[in-house]
Protein backbone atom coordinates (compact mmCIF):
# COMPACT_ATOMS: atom_id res chain seq x y z
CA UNK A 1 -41.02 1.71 -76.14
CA UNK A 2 -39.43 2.66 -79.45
CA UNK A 3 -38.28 1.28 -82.38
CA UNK A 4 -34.27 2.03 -81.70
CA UNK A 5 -33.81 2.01 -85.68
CA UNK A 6 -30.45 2.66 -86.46
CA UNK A 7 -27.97 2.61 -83.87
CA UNK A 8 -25.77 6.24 -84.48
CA UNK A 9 -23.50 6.52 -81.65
CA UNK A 10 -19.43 7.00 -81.32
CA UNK A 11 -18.30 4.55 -84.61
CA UNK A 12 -14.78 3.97 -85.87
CA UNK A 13 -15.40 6.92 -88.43
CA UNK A 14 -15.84 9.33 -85.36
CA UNK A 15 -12.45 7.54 -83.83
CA UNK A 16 -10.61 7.84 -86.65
CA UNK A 17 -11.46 11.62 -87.28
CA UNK A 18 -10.33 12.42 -84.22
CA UNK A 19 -7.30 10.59 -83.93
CA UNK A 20 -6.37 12.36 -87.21
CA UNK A 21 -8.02 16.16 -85.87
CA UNK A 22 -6.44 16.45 -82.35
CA UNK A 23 -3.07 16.93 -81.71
CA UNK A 24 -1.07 15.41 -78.97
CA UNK A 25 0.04 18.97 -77.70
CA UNK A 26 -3.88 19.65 -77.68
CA UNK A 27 -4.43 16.85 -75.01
CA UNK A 28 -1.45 16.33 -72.99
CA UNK A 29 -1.17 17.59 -69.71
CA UNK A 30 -4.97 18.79 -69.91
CA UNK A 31 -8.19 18.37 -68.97
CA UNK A 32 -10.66 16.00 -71.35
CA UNK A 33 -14.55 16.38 -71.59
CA UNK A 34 -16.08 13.76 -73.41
CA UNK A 35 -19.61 14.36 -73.62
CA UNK A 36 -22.11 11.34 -74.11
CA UNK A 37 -19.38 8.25 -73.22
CA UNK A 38 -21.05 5.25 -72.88
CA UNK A 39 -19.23 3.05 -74.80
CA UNK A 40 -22.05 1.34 -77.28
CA UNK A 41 -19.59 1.24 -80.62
CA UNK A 42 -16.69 2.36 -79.17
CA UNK A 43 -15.25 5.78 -77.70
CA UNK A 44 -12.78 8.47 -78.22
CA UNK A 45 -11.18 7.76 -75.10
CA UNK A 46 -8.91 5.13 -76.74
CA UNK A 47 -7.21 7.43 -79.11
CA UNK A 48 -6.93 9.84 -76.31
CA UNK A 49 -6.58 8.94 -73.06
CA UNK A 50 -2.90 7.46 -74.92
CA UNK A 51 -2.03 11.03 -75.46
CA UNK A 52 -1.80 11.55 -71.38
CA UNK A 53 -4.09 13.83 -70.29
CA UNK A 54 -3.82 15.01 -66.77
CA UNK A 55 -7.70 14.14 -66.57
CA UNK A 56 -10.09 12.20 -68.79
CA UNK A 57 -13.87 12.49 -67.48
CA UNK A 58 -16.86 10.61 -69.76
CA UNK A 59 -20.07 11.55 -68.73
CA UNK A 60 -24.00 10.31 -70.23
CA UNK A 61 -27.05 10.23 -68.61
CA UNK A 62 -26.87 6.63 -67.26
CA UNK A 63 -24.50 4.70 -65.72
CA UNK A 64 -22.24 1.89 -68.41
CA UNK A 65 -18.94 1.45 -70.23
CA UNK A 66 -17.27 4.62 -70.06
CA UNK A 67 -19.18 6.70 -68.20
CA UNK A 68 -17.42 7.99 -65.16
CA UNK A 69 -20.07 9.96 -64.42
CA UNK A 70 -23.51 10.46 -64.45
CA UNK A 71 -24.68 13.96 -65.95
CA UNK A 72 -26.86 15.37 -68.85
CA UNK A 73 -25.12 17.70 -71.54
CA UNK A 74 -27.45 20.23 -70.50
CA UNK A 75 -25.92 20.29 -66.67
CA UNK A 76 -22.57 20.34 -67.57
CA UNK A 77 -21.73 24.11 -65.75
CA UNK A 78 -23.95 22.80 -62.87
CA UNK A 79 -22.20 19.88 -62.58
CA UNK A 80 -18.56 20.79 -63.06
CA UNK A 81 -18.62 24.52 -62.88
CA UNK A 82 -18.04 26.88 -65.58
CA UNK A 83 -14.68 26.99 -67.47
CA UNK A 84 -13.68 23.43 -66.34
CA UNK A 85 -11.57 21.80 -69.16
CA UNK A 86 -9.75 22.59 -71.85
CA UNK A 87 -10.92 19.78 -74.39
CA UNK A 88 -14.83 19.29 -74.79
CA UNK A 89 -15.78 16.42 -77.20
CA UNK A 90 -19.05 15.45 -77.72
CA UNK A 91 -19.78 12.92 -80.99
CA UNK A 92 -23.45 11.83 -82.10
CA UNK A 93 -25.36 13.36 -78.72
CA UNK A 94 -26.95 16.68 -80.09
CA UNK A 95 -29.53 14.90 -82.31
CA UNK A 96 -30.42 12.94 -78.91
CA UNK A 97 -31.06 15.78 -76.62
CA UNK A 98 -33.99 17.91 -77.25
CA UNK A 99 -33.27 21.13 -75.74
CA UNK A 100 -30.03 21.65 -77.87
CA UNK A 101 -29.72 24.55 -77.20
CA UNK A 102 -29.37 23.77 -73.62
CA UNK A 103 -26.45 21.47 -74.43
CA UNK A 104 -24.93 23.55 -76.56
CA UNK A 105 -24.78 26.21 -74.51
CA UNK A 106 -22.92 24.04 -71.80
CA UNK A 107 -20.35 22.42 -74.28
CA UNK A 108 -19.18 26.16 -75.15
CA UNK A 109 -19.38 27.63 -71.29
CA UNK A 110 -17.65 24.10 -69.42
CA UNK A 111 -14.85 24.60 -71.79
CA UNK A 112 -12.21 27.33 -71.09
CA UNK A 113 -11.20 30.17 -73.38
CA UNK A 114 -8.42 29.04 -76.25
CA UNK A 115 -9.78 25.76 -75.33
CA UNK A 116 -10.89 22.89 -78.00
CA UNK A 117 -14.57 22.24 -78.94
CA UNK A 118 -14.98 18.61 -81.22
CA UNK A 119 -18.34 17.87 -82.25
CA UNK A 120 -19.33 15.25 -84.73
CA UNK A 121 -23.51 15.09 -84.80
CA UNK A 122 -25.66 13.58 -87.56
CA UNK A 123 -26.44 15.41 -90.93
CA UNK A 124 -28.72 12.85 -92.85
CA UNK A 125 -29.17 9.84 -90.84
CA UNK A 126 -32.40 7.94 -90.36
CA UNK A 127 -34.40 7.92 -87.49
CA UNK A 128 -32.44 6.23 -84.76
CA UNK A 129 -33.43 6.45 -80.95
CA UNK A 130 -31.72 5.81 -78.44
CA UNK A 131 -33.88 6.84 -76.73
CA UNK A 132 -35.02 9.18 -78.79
CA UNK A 133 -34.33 11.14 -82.06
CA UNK A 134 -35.20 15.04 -82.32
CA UNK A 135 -32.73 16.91 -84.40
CA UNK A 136 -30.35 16.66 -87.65
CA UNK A 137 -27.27 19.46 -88.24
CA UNK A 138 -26.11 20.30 -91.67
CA UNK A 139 -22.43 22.00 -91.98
CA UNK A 140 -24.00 25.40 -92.22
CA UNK A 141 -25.92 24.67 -88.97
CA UNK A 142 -22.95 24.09 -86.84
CA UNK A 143 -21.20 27.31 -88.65
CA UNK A 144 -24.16 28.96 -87.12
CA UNK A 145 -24.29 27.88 -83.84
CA UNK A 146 -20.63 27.32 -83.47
CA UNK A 147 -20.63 31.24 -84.76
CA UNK A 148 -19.34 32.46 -81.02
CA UNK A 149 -15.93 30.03 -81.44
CA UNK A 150 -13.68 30.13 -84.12
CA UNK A 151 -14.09 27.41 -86.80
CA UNK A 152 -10.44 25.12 -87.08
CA UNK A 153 -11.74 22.71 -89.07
CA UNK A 154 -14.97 21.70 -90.33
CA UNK A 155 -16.49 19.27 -92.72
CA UNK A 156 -19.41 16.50 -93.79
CA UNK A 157 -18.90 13.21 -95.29
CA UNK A 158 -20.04 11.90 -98.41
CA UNK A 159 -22.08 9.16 -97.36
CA UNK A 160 -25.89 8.49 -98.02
CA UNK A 161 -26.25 8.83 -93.97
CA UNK A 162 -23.78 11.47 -93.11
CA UNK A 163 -21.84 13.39 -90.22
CA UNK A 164 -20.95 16.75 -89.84
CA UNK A 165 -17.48 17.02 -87.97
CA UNK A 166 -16.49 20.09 -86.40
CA UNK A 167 -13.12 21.12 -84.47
CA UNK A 168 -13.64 24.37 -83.13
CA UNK A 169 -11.27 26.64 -80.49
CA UNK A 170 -13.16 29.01 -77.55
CA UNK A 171 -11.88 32.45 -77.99
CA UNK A 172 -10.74 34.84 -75.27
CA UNK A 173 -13.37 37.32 -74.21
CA UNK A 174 -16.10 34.79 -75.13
CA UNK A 175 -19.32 36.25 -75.88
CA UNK A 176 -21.86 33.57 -76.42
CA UNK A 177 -24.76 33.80 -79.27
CA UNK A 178 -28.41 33.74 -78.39
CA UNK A 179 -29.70 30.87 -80.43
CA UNK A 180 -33.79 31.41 -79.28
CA UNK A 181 -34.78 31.67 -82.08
CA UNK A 182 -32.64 29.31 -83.95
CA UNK A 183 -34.83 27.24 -86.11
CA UNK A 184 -33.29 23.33 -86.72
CA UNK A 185 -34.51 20.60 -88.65
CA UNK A 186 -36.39 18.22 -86.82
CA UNK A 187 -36.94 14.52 -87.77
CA UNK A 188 -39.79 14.42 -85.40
CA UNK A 189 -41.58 17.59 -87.45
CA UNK A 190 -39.36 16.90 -90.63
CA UNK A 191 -39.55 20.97 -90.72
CA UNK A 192 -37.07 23.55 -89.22
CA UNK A 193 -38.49 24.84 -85.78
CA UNK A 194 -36.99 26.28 -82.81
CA UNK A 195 -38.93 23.66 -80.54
CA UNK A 196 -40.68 20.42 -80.45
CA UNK A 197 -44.12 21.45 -78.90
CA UNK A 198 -45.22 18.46 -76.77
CA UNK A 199 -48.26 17.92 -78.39
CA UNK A 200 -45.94 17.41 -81.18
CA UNK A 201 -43.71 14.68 -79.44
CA UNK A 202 -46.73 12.42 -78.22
CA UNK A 203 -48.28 12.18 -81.61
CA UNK A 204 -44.96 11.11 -82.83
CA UNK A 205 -44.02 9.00 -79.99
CA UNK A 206 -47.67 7.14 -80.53
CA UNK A 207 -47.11 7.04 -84.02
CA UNK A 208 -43.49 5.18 -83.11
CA UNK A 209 -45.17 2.53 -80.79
CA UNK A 210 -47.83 2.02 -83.30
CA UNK A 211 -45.05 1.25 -85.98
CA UNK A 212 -43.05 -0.96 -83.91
CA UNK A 213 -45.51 -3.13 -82.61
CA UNK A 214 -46.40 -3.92 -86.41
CA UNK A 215 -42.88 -4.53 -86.77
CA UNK A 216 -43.25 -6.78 -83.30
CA UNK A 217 -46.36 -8.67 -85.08
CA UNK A 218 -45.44 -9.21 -88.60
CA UNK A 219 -42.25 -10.51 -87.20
CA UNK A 220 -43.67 -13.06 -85.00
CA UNK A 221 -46.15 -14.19 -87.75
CA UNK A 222 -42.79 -14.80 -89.66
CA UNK A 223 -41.41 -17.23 -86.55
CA UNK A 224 -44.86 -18.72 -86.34
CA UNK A 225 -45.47 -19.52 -90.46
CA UNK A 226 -41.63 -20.79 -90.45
CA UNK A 227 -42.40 -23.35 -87.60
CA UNK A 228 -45.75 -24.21 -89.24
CA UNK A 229 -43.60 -25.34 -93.09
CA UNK A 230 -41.18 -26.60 -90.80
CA UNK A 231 -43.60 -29.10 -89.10
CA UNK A 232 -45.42 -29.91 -92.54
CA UNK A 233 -42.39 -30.08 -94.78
């Protein structure tokens, strides 16, 4: 249905981040969350699962590489129960999922207290569905949101289409922030709001179809003028 754009999912940027951001003493012997696994460019379950955890779960929404099993980032306390492992990771999902908040909300409440929080999501990137595209996070964004934890590390790339990477620790007597009326920047509205009103989402879902099938047609006038200079050349 959509034009899938730029493919943004796990990369060897996010891989390599990680590697370098969790400790061995952070993984071993516990229990590993990895939030959105299906392995399209590659997952941080390689540089991981090496460091023996007593359990290593990927979950998405459909069934692939790397998922071992099926469940949205906005079921994750439904799913697994509240307080269920001690490492959450979750790396280019947010911008995919469009009640956030939702997720988010699930990330911090599935992990346990003085447990590790690793999000990586998408500061500047271009539209990319997969299979669809609502949200970008600046630093200051996940500061915000990630205001309930306690920030360990935090910190966006330089590049023209950038990531904000975030390691962040669950604190004891966790009181989680009400993020209603948190406004974020949508690339469906290209304007802060605190929702996509679904009026909103079918113009811009009509507007996608109408773009890619243009895409679909000029591209199959290319084949069809290449075979035709082909035939009379």
């Amino acid at each position: 249905m959509f034009d899938k754009g730029v493919r943004l999912m796990c990369n060897i940027e996010c891989i390599r981040w990680c590697y370098k951001t969790l400790t061995r003493a952070e993984v071993t012997g516990k229990k590993v969350l990895e939030v959105g696994s299906y392995d399209v460019n590659g997952s941080l379950r390689y540089v991981l699962e090496p460091m023996g955890p007593a359990q290593y779960t990927g979950v998405d929404v459909e069934a692939g590489p790397g998922v071992d099993e099926i469940c949205g980032a906005d079921k994750l306390v439904e799913h697994f129960g509240k307080e269920s492992f001690d490492v959450v990771v979750s790396t280019c999902v947010l911008e995919h999922v469009r009640d956030w908040k939702t997720a988010v909300s699930n990330i911090k409440n599935v992990c346990r207290p003085n447990g590790t929080i690793l999000i990586i999501a998408p500061a500047k990137w271009p539209y990319h569905a997969f299979p669809y595209d609502f949200w970008r996070f600046g630093t200051e964004d996940i500061k915000d949101i990630f205001g309930d934890c306690s920030i360990v590390k935090i910190e966006e790339d330089d590049a023209a289409n950038s990531n904000v990477y975030a390691k962040l620790t669950k604190p004891d007597g966790f009181i989680e922030r009400n993020l209603d009326d948190y406004a974020l920047y949508s690339i469906v509205t290209e304007s802060r709001v605190r929702e996509i009103e679904d009026r909103t989402l079918d113009a811009f879902i009509k507007n996608q179809e109408k773009k890619n099938s243009r895409k679909k047609t000029k591209k199959a006038l290319k084949k069809a003028l290449s075979r035709f200079l082909h035939k009379t050349g």
